[in-house]
Protein backbone atom coordinates (compact mmCIF):
# COMPACT_ATOMS: atom_id res chain seq x y z
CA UNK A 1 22.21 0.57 47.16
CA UNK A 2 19.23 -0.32 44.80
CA UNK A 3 16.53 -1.63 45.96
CA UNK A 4 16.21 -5.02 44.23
CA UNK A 5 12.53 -5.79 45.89
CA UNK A 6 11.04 -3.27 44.78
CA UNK A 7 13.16 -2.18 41.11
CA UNK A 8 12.41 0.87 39.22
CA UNK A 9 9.95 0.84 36.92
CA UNK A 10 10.89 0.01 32.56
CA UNK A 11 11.11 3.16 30.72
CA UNK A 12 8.42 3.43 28.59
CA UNK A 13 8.78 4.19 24.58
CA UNK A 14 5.85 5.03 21.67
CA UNK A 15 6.86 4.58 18.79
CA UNK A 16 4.96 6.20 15.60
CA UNK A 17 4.98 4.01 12.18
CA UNK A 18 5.13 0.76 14.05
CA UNK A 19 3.87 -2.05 11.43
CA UNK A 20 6.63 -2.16 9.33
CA UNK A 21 9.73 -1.48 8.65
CA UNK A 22 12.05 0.38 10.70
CA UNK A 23 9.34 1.29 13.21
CA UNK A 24 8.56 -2.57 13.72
CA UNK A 25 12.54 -3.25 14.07
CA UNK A 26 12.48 -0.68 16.67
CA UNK A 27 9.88 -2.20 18.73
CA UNK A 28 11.71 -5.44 18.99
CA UNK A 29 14.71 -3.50 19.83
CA UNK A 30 13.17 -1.07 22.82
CA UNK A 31 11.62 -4.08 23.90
CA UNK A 32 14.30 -6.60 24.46
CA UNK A 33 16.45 -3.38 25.55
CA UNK A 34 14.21 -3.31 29.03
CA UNK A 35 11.33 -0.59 27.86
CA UNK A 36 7.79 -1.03 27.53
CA UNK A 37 6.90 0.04 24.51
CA UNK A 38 3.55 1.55 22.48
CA UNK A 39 3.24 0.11 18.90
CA UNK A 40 1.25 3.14 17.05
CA UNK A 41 0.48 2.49 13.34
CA UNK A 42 -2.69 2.44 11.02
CA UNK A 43 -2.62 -1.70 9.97
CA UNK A 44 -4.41 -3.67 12.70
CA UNK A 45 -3.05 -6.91 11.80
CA UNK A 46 0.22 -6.23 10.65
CA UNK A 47 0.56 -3.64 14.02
CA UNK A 48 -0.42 -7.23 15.92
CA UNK A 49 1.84 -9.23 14.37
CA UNK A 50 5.17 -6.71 15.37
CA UNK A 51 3.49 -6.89 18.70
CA UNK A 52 3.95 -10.45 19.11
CA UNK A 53 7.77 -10.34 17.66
CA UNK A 54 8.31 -7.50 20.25
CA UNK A 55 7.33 -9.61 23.24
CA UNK A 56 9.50 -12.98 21.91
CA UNK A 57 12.28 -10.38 21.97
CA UNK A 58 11.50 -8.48 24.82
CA UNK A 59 9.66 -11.16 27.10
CA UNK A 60 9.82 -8.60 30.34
CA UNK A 61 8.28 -5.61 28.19
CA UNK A 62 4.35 -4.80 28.49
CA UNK A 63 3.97 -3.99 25.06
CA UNK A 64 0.76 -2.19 23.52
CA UNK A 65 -0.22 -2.33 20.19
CA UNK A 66 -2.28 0.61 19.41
CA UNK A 67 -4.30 1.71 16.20
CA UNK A 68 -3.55 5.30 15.32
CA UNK A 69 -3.30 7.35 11.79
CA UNK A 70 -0.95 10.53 12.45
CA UNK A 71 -2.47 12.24 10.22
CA UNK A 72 -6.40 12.39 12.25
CA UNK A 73 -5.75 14.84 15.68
CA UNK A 74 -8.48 12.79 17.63
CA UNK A 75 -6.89 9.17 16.69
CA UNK A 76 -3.32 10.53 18.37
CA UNK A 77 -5.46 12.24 21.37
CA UNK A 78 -6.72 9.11 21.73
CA UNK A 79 -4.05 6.90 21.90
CA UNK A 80 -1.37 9.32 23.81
CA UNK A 81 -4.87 9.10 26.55
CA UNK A 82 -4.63 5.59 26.56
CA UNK A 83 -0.40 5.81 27.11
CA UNK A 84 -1.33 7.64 30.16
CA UNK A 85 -3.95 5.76 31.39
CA UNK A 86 -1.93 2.92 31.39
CA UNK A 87 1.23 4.23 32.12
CA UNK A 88 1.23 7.87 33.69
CA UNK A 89 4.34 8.85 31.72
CA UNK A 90 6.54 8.46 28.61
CA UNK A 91 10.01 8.57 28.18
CA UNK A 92 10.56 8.10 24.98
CA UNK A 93 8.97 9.34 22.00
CA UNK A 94 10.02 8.24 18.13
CA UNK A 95 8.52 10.15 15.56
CA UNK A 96 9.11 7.36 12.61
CA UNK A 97 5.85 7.65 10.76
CA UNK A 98 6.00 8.77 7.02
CA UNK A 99 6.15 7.95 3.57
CA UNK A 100 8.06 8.84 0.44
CA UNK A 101 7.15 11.22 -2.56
CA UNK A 102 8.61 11.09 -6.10
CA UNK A 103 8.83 13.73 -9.14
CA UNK A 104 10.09 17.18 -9.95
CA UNK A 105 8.25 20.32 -8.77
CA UNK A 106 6.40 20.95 -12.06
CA UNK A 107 4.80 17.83 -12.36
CA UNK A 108 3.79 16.49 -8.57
CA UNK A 109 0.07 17.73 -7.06
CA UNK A 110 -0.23 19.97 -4.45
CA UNK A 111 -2.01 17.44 -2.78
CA UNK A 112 0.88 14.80 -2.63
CA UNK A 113 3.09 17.68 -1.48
CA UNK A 114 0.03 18.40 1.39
CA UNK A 115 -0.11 14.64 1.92
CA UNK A 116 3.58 14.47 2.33
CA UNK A 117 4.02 16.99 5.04
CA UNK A 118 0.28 15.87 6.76
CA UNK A 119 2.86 12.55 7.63
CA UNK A 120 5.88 13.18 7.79
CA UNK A 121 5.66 16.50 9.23
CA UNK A 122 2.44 17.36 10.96
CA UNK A 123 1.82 13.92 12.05
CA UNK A 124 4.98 13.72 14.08
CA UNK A 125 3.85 17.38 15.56
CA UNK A 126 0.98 16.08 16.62
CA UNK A 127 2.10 13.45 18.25
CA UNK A 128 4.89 15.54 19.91
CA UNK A 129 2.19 17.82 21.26
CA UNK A 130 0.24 15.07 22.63
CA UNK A 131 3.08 13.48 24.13
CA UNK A 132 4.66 16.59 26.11
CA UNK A 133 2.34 16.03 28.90
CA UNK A 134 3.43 12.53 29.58
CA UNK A 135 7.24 13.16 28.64
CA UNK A 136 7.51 16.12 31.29
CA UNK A 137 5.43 13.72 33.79
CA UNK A 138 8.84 11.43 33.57
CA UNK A 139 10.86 13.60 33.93
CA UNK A 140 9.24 14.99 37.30
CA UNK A 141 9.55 11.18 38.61
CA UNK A 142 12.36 10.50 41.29
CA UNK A 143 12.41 6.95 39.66
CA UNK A 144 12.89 8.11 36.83
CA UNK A 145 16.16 6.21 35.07
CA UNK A 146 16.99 9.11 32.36
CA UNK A 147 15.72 11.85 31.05
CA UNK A 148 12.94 12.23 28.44
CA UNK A 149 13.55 12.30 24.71
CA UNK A 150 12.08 13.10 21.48
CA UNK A 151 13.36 11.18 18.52
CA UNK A 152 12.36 12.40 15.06
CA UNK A 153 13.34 9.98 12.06
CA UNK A 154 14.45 12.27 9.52
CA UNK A 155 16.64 11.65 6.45
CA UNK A 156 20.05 13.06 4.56
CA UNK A 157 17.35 15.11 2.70
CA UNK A 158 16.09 16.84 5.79
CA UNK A 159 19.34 19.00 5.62
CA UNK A 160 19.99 18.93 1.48
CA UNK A 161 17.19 18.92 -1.33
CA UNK A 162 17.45 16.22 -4.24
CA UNK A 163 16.05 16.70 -7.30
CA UNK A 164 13.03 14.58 -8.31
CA UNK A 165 12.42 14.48 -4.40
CA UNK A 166 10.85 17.90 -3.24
CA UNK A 167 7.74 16.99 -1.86
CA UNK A 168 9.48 14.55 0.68
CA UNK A 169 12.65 16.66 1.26
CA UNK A 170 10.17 19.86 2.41
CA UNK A 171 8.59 17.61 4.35
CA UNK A 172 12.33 16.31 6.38
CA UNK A 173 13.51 20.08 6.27
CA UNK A 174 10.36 21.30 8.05
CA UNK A 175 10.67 18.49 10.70
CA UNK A 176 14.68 19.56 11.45
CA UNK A 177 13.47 22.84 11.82
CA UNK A 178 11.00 21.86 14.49
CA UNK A 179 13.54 19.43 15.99
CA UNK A 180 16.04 22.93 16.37
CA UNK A 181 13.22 24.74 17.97
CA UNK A 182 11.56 22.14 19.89
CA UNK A 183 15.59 21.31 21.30
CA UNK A 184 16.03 24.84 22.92
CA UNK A 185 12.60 24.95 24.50
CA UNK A 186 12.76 22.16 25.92
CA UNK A 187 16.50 22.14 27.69
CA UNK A 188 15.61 23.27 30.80
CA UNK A 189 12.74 21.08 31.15
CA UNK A 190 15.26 18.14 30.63
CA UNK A 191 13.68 17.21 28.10
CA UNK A 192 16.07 16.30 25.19
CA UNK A 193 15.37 16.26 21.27
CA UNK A 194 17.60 13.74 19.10
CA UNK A 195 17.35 13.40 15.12
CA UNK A 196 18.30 9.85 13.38
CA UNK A 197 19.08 10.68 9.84
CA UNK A 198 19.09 7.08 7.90
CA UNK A 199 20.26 6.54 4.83
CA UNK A 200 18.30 4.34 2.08
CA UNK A 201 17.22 1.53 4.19
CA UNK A 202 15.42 -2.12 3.67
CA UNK A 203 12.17 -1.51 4.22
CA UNK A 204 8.35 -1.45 2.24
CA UNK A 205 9.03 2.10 2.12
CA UNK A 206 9.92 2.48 -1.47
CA UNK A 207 6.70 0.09 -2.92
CA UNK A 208 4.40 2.14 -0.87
CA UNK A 209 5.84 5.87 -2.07
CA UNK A 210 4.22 7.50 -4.85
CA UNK A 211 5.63 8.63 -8.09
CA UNK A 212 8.70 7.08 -9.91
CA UNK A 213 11.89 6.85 -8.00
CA UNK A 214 14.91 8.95 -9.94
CA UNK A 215 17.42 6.23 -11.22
CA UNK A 216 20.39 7.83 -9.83
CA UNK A 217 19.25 6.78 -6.07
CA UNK A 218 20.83 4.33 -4.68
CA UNK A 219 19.13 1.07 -5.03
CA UNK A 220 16.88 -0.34 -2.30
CA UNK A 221 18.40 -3.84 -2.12
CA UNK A 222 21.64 -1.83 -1.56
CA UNK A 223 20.65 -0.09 1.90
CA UNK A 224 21.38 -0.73 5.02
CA UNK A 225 18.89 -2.59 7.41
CA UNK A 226 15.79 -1.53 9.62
CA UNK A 227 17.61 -3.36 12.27
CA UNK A 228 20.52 -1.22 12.34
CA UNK A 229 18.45 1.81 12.52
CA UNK A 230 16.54 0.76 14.86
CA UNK A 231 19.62 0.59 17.17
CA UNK A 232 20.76 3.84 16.14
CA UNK A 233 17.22 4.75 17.76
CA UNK A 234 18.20 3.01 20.97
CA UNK A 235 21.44 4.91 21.27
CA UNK A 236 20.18 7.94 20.22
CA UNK A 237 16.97 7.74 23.41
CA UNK A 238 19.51 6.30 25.66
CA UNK A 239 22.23 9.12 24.43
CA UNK A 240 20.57 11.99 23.27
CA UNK A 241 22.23 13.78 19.83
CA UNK A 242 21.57 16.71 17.86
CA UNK A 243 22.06 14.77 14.39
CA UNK A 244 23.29 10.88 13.86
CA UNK A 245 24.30 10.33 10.18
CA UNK A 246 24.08 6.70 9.55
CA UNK A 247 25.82 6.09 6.57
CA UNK A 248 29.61 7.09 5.33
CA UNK A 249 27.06 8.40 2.65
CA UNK A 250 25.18 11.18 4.22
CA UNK A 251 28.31 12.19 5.92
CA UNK A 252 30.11 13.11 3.45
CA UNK A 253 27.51 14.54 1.82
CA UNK A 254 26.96 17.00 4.62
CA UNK A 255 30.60 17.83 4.77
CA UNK A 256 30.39 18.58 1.41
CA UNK A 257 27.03 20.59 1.55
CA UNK A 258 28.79 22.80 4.32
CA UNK A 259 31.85 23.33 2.60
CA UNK A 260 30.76 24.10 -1.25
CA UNK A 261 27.39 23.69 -1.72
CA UNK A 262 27.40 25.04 -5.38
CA UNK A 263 29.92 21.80 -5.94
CA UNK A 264 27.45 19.73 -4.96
CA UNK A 265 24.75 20.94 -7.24
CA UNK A 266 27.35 20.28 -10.16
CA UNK A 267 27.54 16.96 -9.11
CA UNK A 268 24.35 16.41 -8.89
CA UNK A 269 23.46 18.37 -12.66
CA UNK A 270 26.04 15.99 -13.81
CA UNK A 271 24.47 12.60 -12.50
CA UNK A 272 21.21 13.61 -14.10
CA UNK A 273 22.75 14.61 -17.28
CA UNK A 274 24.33 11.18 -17.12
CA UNK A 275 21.38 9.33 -16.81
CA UNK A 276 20.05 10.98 -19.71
């Protein structure tokens, strides 16, 4: 019988990218879900402000808003020091941090490719290899409700290349491939590693990327919402998965990348050709 004087204590979540977007969405949902929860992001007063909505949703929650760019090794030292400071463990990490890159291979800088994968891929290894410590701590506690889990935020382009889009899609496939790695060394720690693969989603994401968007994407207004990702987050801590495809979108399109790749390039030769 549980003890109800003395319960066990909230799982606790970080969460990378937390300001904005689907990272702030996801904050409101850990929170009112029955986790504490670490707001990480580089905005001070817009990382305040989804503090605040996360404790009206989550009222329970201890939630810590804390300054960090993923892309400096001593600011994600620092704050993964002051997770265990204040809570001696982590059960849930979500890699969301990044940002978008536009143009063809000729034409983009090798320093927006660099800055691409400095995010989207490097920051969420740092904070992965900062947060091991903490993750394997939960997962030694009795108390413990579940096991640990790493959540990378990746994309349909993690697992097929668009044109116009290299810089961001190198950046997506690199972080699948550390997700497959990081999955089988970690098993038998029971330590699991889930990817969330949204599809074009609501968010400031698209005014903040660089370089012009190709006009055969789908339109932002058109996606789905941060909201719903952020539960597909919640599901995919609470029940860990090797891949969630959010949209009727990306699965088809990764049925069809499996089954005749080649067909797909076609397709996509004949979109541009049509925009043309």
């Amino acid at each position: 019988m549980a003890d109800i004087t003395n319960p066990p204590p909230r799982p606790v979540a970080f969460i990378s990218g937390a300001s904005s977007g689907i990272g702030a969405a996801a904050g409101l949902v850990f929170a009112a879900a029955g986790y504490d929860v670490i707001l990480a992001a580089r905005r001070q007063e817009r990382l305040e402000k989804a503090a605040a909505q996360a404790r009206a949703a989550g009222p329970a929650a201890q939630v810590v808003p804390l300054v960090c760019d993923v892309t400096a090794d001593q600011a994600v030292e620092k704050a993964f020091r002051a997770v265990e400071e204040r809570f001696g463990r982590l059960d849930v990490l979500i890699n969301n941090a990044g940002f978008g890159v536009y143009g063809a291979v000729a034409d983009t800088p090798l320093d927006s490719f660099r800055a691409s994968m400095e995010t989207n891929f490097f920051g969420a290894l740092r904070c992965t290899q900062a947060a091991l410590p903490l993750l394997r701590q939960a997962v030694r506690k009795p108390v413990s409700r579940q096991r640990a889990v790493v959540v990378m935020v990746s994309s349909f382009v993690g697992r097929r290349g668009l044109p116009l889009m290299s810089a961001y899609c190198a950046s997506k496939f690199a972080l699948e491939a550390l997700s497959e790695s990081l999955r089988v060394e970690l098993h038998d720690e029971g330590i699991a590693v889930a990817v969330v693969n949204p599809g074009v989603t609501r968010t400031e994401f698209f005014a903040a990327a660089t370089g012009t968007r190709p006009a055969i994407n789908l339109a932002p207004h058109k996606g789905m919402s941060p909201e719903a990702v952020a539960q597909a987050l919640l599901s995919a801590a609470r029940h860990p998965c090797r891949n969630r495809y959010l949209t009727l979108a990306g699965k088809s399109g990764m049925v069809l990348q499996w089954l005749a790749p080649s067909v797909f390039d076609y397709l996509l030769i004949r979109s541009r050709h049509n925009q043309d």
